[in-house]
C-alpha atoms as a PDB file:
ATOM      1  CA  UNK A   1      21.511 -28.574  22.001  1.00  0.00           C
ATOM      2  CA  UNK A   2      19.182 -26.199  24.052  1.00  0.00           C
ATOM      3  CA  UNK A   3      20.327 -23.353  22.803  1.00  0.00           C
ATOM      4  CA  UNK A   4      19.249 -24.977  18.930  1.00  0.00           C
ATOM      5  CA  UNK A   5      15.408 -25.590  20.232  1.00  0.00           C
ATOM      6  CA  UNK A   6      15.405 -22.614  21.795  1.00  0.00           C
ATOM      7  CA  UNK A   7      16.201 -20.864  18.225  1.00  0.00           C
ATOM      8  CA  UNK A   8      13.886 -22.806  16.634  1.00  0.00           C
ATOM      9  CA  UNK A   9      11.308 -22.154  18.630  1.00  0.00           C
ATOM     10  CA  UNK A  10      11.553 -18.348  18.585  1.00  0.00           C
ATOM     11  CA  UNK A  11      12.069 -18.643  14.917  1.00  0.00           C
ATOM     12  CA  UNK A  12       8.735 -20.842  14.734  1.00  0.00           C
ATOM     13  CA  UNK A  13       7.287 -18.128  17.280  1.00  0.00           C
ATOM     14  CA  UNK A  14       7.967 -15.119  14.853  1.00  0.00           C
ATOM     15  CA  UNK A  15       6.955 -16.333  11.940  1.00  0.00           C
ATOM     16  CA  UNK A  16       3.374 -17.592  13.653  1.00  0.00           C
ATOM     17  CA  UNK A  17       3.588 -13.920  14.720  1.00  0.00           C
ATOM     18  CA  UNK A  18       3.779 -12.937  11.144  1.00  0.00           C
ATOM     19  CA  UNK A  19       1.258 -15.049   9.294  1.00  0.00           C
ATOM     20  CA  UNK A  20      -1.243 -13.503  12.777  1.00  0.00           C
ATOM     21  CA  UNK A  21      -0.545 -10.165  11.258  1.00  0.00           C
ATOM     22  CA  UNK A  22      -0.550 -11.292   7.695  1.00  0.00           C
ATOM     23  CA  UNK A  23      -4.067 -12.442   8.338  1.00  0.00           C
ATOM     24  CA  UNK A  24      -5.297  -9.128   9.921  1.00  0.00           C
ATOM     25  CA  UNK A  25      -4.289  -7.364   6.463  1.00  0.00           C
ATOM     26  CA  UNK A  26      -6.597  -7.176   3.686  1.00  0.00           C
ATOM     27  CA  UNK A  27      -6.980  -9.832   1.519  1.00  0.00           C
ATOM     28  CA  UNK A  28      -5.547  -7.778  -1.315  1.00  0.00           C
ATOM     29  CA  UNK A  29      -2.631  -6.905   0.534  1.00  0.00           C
ATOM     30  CA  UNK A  30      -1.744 -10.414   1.597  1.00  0.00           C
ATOM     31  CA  UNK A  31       0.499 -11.302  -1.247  1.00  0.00           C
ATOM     32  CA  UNK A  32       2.942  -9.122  -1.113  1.00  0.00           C
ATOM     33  CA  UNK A  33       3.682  -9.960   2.633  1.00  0.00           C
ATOM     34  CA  UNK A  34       4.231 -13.364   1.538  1.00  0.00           C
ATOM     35  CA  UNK A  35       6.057 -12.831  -1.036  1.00  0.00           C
ATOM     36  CA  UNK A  36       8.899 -11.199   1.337  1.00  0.00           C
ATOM     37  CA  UNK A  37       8.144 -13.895   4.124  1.00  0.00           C
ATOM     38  CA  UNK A  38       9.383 -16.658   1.032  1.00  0.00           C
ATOM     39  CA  UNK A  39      12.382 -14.454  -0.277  1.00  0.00           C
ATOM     40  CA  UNK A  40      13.959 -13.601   3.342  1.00  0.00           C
ATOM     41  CA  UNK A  41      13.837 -17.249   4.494  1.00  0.00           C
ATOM     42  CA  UNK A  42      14.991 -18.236   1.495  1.00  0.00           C
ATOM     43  CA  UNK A  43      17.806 -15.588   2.056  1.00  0.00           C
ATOM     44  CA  UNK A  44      17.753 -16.279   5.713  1.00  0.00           C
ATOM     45  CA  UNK A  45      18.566 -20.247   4.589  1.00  0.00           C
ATOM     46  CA  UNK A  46      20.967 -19.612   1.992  1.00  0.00           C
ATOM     47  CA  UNK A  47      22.808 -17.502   4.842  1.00  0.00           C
ATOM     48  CA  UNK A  48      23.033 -20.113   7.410  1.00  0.00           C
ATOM     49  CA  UNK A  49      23.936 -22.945   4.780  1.00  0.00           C
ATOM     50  CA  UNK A  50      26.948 -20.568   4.362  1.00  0.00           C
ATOM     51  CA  UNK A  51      27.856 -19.834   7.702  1.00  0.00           C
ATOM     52  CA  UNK A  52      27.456 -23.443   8.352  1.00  0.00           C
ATOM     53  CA  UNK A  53      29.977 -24.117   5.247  1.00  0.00           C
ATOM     54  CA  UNK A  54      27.921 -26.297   3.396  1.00  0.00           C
ATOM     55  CA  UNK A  55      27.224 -23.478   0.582  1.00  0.00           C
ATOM     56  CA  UNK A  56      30.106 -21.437  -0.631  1.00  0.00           C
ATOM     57  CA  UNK A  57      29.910 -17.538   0.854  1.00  0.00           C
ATOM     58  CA  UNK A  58      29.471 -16.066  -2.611  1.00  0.00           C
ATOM     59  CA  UNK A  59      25.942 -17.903  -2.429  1.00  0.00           C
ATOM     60  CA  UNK A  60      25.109 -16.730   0.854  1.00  0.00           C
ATOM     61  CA  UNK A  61      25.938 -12.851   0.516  1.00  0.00           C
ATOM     62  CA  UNK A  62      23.917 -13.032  -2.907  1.00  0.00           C
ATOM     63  CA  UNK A  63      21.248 -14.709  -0.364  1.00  0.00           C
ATOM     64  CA  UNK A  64      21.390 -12.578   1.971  1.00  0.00           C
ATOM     65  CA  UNK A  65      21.651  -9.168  -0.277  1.00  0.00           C
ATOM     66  CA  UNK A  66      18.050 -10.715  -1.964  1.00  0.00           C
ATOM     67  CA  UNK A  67      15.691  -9.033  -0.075  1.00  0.00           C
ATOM     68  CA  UNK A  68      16.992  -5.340  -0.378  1.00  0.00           C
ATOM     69  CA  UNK A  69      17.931  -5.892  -4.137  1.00  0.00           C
ATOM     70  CA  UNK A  70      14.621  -6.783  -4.337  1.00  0.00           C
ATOM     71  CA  UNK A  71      13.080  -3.634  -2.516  1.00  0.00           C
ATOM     72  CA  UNK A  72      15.389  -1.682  -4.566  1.00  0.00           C
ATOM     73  CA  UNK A  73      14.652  -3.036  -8.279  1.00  0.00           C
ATOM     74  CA  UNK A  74      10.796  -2.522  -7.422  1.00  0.00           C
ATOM     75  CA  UNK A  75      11.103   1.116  -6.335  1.00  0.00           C
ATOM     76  CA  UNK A  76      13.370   1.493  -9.406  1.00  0.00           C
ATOM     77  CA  UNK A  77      10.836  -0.054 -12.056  1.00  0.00           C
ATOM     78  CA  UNK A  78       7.820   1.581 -10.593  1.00  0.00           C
ATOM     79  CA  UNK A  79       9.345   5.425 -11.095  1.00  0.00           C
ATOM     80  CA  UNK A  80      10.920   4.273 -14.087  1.00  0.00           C
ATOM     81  CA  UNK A  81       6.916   3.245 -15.175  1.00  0.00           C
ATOM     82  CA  UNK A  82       5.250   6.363 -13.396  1.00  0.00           C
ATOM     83  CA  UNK A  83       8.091   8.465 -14.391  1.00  0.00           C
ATOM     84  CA  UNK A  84       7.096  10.692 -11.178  1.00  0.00           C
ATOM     85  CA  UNK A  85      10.274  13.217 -11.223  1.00  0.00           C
ATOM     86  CA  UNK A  86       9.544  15.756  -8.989  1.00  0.00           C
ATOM     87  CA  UNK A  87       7.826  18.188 -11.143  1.00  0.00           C
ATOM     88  CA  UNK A  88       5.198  15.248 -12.575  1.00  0.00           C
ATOM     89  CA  UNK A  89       4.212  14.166  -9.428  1.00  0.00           C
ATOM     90  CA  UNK A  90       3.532  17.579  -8.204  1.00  0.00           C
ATOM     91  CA  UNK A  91       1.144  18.423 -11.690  1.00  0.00           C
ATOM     92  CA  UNK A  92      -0.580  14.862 -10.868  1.00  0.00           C
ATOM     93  CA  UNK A  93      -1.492  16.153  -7.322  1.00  0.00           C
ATOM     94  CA  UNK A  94      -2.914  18.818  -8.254  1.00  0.00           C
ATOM     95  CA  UNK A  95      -5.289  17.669 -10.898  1.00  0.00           C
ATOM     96  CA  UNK A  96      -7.218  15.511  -9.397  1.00  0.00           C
ATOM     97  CA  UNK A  97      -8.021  18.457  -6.683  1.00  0.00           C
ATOM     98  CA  UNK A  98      -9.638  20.446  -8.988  1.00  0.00           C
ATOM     99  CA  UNK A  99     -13.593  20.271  -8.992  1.00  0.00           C
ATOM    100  CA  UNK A 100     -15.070  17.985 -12.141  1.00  0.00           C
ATOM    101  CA  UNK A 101     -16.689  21.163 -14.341  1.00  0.00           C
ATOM    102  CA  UNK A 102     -19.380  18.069 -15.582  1.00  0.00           C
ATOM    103  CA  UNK A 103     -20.196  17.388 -11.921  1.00  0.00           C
ATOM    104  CA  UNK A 104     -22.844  19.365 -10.453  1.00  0.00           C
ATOM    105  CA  UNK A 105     -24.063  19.970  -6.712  1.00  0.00           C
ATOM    106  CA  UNK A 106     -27.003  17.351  -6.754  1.00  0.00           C
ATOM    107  CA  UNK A 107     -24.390  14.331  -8.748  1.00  0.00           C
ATOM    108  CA  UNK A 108     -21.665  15.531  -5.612  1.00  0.00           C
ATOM    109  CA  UNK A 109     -24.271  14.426  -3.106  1.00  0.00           C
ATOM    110  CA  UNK A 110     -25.492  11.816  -4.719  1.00  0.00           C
ATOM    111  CA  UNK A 111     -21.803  10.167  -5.298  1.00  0.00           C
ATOM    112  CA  UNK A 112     -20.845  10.883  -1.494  1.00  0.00           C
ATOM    113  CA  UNK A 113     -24.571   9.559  -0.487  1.00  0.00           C
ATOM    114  CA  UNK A 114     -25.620  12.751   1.120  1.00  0.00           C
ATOM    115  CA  UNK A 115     -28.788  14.666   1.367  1.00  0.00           C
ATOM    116  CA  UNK A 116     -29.350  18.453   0.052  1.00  0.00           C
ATOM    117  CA  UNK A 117     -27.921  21.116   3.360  1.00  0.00           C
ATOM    118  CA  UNK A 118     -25.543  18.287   4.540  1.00  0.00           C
ATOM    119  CA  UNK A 119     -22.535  20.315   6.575  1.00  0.00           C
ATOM    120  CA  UNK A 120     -19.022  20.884   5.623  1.00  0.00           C
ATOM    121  CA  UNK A 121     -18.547  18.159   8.501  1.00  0.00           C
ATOM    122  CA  UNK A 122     -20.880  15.248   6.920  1.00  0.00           C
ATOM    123  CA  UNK A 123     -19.219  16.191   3.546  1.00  0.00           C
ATOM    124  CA  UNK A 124     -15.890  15.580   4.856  1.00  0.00           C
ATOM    125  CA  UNK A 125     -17.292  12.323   6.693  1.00  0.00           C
ATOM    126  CA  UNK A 126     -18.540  11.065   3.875  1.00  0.00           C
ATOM    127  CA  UNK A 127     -15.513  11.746   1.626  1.00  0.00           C
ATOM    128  CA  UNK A 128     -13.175   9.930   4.256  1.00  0.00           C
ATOM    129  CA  UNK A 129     -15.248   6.495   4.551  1.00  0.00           C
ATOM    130  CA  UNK A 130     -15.768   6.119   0.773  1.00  0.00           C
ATOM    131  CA  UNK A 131     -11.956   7.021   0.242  1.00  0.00           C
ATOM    132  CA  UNK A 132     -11.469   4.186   2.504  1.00  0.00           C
ATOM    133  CA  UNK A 133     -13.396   1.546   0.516  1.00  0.00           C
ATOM    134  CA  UNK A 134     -12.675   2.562  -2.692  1.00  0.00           C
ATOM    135  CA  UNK A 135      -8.696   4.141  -2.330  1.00  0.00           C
ATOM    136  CA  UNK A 136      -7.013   2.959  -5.682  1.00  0.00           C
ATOM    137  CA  UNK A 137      -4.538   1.471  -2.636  1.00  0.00           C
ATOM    138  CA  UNK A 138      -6.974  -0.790  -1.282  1.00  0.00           C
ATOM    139  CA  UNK A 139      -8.169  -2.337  -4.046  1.00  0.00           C
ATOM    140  CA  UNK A 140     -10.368   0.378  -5.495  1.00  0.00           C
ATOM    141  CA  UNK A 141      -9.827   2.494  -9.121  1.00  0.00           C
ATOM    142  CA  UNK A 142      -8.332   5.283  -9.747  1.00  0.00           C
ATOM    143  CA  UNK A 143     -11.781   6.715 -11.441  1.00  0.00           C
ATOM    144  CA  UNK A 144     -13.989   5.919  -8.389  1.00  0.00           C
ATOM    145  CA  UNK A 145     -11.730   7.714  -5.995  1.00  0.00           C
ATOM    146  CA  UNK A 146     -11.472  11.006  -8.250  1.00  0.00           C
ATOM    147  CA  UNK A 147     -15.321  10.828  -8.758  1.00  0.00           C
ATOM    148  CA  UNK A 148     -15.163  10.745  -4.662  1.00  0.00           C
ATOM    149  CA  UNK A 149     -12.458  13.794  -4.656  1.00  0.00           C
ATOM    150  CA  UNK A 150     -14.475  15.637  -7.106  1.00  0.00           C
ATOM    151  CA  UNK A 151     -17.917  15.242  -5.323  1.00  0.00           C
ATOM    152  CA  UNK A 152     -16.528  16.367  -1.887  1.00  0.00           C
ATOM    153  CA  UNK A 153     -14.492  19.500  -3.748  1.00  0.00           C
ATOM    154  CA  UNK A 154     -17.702  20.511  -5.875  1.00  0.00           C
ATOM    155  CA  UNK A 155     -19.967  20.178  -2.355  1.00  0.00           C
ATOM    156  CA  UNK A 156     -16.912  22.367  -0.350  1.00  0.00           C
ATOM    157  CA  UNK A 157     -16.197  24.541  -3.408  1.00  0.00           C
ATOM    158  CA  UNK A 158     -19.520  25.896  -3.502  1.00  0.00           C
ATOM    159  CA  UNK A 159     -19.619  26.792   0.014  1.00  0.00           C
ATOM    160  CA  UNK A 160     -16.270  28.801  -0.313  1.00  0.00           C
ATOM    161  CA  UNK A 161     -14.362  26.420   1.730  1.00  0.00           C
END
């Protein structure tokens, strides 16, 4: 009977743990961690219901199996969408790197919120906190953050560097 409370309440411990951590995320990013905390204890429940025998086995290996056929059919479905082979995703890396010809030097400062003779260092400064806000990962668009690429490339471009 110990031994069941004392299950519980490390199970009850780690998932406090979780929803802690869940919490520290950005808002944005909250939903998918949820989404996995549902489908493993619903795997995690359909597991023990077999082990216990009160759910046939089939149901419980499907159960159990959910969360990495899950992680699998989402990888699958989002390079079937991108279609990033190899030779794609190395053509969309380097297009964005290339300085915007309809950008000029004083639209590049203005976009990374510099003033005119800011140094290679403030450039790259600059570039790195706006990426930050506005990464097409963290809830930005893909247009601000190549407007931010461009700016810092036309600023670095026309020192040489």
């Amino acid at each position: 009977m110990i031994i069941r409370i004392l299950f519980a309440a490390l199970i009850l411990y780690g998932l406090y743990r979780f929803v802690k951590t869940v919490q520290a995320k950005p808002a944005d990013a909250r939903r998918g961690y949820y989404i996995s905390l549902i489908i493993g204890l619903g795997a995690a429940a359909l597991v023990l219901l077999s082990v216990t025998g009160r759910v046939h086995w089939i149901a419980g290996l499907i159960g159990g199996a959910l969360p990495f056929v899950r992680q699998y059919v989402l990888k699958h479905i989002y390079h079937r969408i991108s279609g990033s082979s190899k030779g794609n995703a190395e053509n969309e890396q380097a297009a964005p790197q290339r300085p915007s010809s309809n950008m000029n030097q004083q639209q590049a400062l203005s976009v990374l919120g510099l003033k005119p003779g800011a140094s290679d260092d403030e450039i790259i400064a600059a570039h790195r906190q706006l990426m930050q806000r506005f990464h097409p990962d963290r809830g930005g668009n893909d247009f601000l953050a190549s407007q931010i690429n461009d700016a810092k490339d036309v600023l670095l471009g026309k020192r040489g560097g």
